[in-house]
Structures are given as C-alpha cells and as structure tokens.
N, C-alpha and C. Protein backbone atom coordinates (compact mmCIF):
# COMPACT_ATOMS: atom_id res chain seq x y z
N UNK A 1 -44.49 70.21 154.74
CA UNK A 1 -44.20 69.47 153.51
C UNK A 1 -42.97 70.07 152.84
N UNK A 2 -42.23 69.29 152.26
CA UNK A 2 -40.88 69.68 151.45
C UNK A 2 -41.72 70.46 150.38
N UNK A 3 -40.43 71.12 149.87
CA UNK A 3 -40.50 71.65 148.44
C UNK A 3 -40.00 71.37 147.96
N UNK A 4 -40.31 70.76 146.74
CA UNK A 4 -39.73 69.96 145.11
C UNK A 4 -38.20 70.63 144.77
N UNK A 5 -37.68 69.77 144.53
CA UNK A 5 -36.30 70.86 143.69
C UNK A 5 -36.31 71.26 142.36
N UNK A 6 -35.69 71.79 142.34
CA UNK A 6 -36.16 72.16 140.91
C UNK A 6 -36.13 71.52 139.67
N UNK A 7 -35.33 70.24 139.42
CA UNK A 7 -35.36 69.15 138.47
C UNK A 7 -37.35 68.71 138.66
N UNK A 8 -37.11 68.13 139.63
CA UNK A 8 -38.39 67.54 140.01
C UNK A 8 -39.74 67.84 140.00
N UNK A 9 -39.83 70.00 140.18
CA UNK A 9 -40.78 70.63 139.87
C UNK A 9 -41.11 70.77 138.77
N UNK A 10 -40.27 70.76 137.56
CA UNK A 10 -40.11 70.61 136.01
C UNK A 10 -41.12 69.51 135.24
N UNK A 11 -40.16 68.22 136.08
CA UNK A 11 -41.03 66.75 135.76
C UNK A 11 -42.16 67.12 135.91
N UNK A 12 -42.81 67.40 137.21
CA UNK A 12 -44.13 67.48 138.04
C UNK A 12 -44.66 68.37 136.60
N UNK A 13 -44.31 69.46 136.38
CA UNK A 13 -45.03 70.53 135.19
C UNK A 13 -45.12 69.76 133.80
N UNK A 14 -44.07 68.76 133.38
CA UNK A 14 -44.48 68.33 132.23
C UNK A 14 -45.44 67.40 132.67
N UNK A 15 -44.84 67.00 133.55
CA UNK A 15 -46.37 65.09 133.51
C UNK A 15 -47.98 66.04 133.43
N UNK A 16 -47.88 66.60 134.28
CA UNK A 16 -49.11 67.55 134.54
C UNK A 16 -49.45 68.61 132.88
N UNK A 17 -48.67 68.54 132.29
CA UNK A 17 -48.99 69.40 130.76
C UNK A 17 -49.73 68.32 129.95
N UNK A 18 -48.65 66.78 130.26
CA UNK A 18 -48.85 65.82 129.17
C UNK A 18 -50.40 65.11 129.53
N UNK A 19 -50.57 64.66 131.40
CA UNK A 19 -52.32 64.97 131.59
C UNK A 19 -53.12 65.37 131.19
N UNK A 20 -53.27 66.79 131.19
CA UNK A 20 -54.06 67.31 130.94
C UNK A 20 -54.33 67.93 129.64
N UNK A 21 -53.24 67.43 128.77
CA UNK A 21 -53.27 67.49 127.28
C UNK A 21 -54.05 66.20 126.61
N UNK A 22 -53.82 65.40 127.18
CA UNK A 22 -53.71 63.93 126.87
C UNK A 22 -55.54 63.83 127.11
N UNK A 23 -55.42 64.11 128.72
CA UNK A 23 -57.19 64.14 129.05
C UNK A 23 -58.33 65.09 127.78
N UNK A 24 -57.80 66.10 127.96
CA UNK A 24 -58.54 67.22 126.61
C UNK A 24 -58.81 65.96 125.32
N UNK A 25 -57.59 65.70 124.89
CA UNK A 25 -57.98 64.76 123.39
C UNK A 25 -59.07 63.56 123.85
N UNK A 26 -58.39 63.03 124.95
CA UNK A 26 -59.17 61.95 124.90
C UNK A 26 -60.95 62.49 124.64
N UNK A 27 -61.31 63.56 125.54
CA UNK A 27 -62.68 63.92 126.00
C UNK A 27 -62.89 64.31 124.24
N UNK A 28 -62.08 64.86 123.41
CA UNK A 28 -62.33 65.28 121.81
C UNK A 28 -62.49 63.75 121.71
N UNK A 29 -61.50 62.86 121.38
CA UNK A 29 -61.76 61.41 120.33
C UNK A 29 -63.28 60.97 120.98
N UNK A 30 -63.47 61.02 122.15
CA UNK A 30 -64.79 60.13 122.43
C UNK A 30 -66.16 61.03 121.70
N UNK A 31 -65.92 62.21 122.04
CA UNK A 31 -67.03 63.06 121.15
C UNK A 31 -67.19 62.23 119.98
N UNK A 32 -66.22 62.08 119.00
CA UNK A 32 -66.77 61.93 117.74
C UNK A 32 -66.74 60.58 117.49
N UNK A 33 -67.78 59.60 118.72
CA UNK A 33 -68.19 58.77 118.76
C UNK A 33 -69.76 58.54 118.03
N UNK A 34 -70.09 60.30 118.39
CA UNK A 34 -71.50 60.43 118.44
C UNK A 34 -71.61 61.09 117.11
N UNK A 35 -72.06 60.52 115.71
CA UNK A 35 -71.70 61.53 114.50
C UNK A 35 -72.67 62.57 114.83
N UNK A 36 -72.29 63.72 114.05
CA UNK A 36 -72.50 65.30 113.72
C UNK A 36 -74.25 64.88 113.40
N UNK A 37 -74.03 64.32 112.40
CA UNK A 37 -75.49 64.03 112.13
C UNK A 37 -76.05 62.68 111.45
N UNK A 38 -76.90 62.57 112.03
CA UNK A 38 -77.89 60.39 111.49
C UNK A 38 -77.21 60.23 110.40
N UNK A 39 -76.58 58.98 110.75
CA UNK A 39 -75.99 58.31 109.38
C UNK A 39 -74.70 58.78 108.72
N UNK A 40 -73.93 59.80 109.29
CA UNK A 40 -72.65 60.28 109.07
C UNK A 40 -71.91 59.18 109.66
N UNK A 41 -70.96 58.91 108.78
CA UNK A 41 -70.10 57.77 108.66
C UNK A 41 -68.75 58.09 109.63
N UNK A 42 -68.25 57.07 111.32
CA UNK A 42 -67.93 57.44 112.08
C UNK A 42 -66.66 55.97 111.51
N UNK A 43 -65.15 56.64 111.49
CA UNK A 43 -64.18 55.58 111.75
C UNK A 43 -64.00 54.94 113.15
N UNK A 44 -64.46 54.24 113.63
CA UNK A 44 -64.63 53.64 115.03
C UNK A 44 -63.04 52.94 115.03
N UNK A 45 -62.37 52.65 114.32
CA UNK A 45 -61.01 51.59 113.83
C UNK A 45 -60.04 52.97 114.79
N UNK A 46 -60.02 53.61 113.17
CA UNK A 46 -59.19 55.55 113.86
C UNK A 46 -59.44 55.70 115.36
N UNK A 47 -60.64 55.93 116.05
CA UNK A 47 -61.30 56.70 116.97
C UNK A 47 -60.68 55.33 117.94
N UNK A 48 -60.85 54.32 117.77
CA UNK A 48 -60.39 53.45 119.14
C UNK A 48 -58.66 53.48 119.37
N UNK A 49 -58.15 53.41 118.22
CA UNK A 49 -56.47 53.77 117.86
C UNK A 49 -56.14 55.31 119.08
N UNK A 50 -57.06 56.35 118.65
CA UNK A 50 -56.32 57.56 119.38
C UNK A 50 -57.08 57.60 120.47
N UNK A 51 -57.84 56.68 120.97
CA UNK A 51 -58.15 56.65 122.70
C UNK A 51 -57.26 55.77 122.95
N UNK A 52 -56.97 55.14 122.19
CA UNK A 52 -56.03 54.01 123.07
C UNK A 52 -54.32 54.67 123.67
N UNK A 53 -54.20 55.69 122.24
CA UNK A 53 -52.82 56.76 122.62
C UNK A 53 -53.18 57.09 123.47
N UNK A 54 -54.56 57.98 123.72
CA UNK A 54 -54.92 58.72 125.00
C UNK A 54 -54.89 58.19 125.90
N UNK A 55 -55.09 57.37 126.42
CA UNK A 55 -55.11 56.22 127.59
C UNK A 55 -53.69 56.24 127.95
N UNK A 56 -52.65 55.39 127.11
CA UNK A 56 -51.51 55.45 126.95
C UNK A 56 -50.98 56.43 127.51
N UNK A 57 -50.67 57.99 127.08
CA UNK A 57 -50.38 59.05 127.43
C UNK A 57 -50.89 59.18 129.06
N UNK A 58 -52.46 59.44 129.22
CA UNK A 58 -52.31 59.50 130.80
C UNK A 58 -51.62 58.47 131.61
N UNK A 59 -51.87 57.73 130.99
CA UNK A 59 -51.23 56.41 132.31
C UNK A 59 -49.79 57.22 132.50
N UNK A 60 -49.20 57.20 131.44
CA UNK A 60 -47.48 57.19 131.34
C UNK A 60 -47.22 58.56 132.39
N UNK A 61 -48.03 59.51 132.15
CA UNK A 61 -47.84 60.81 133.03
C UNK A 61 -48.30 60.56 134.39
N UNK A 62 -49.68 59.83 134.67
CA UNK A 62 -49.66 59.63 135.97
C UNK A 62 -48.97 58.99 136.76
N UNK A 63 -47.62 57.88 136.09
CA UNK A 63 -46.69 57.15 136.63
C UNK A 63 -45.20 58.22 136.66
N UNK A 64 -45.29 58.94 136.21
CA UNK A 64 -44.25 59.99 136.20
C UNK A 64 -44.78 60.74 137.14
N UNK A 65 -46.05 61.52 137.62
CA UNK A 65 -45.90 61.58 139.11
C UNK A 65 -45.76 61.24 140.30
N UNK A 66 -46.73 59.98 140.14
CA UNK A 66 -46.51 58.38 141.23
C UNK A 66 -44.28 58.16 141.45
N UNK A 67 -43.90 58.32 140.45
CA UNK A 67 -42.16 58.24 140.61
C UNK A 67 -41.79 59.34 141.36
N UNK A 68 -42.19 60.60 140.77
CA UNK A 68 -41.18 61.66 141.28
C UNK A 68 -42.13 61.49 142.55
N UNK A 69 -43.07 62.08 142.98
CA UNK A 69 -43.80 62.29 144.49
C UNK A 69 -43.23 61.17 145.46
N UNK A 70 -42.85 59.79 144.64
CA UNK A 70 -42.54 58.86 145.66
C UNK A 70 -40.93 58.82 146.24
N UNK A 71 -40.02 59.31 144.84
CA UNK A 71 -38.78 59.67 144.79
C UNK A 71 -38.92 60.73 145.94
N UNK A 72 -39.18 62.07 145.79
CA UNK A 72 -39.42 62.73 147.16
C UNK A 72 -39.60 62.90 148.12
N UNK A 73 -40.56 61.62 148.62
CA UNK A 73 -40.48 61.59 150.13
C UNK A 73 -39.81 60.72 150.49
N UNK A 74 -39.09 60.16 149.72
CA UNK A 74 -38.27 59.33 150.37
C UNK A 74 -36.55 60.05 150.85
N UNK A 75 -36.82 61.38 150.11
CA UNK A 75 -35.54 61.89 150.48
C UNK A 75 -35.59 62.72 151.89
C-alpha cells in the first residue's frame, strides 16, 4: 500500500479529528433526550438543531476521506 503524502495525511488527521469530535457531541445531544429527572423540561427544537449539525459534520468528514483515499489511489 502507498503512503499518504503529506498534504493528504494532514486532511486524513483533520477529517478524522472533525469525526470523531462530531461523533462524541452527537452521542452528548442524544443523551439529553432522556431528562435528568421525571418531568424536567427537555428542548427537543435545540436538541434536534445540534444533531442535525452533528449529522452534518460527520457526513462532511466522512466525504473528505471518501475524496482524499479515492484521490490516492488513483495516483
């Protein structure tokens, strides 16, 4: 297998930061689906807004690896 150049190993490290940053929140916003305690008042409006960033965010990073990995073997 090739080795990445170094532009490309960079990309690979941010998409992979912005993943697994992105994944972390998401797994936080869905938590506080479930309130703290009976009858604690949950913004479901807010909470669907920053899964939807979250969503957003992984997609965008997993297509920034899908590019560079595909950019690569084609060289």
């Amino acid at each position: 297998s090739a080795l990445l150049q170094k532009p490309a190993l960079e990309t690979v490290r941010s998409s992979l930061r912005l993943l697994n940053a992105s994944a972390y929140r998401l797994q936080s916003e869905c938590r506080k689906t479930v309130p703290p305690e009976p009858g604690a008042a949950v913004d479901y409006q807010l909470l669907t807004q920053q899964v939807i960033q979250c969503a957003y965010d992984i997609a965008k990073a997993a297509k920034q690896l899908v590019t560079i990995t595909t950019r690569e073997k084609k060289q």
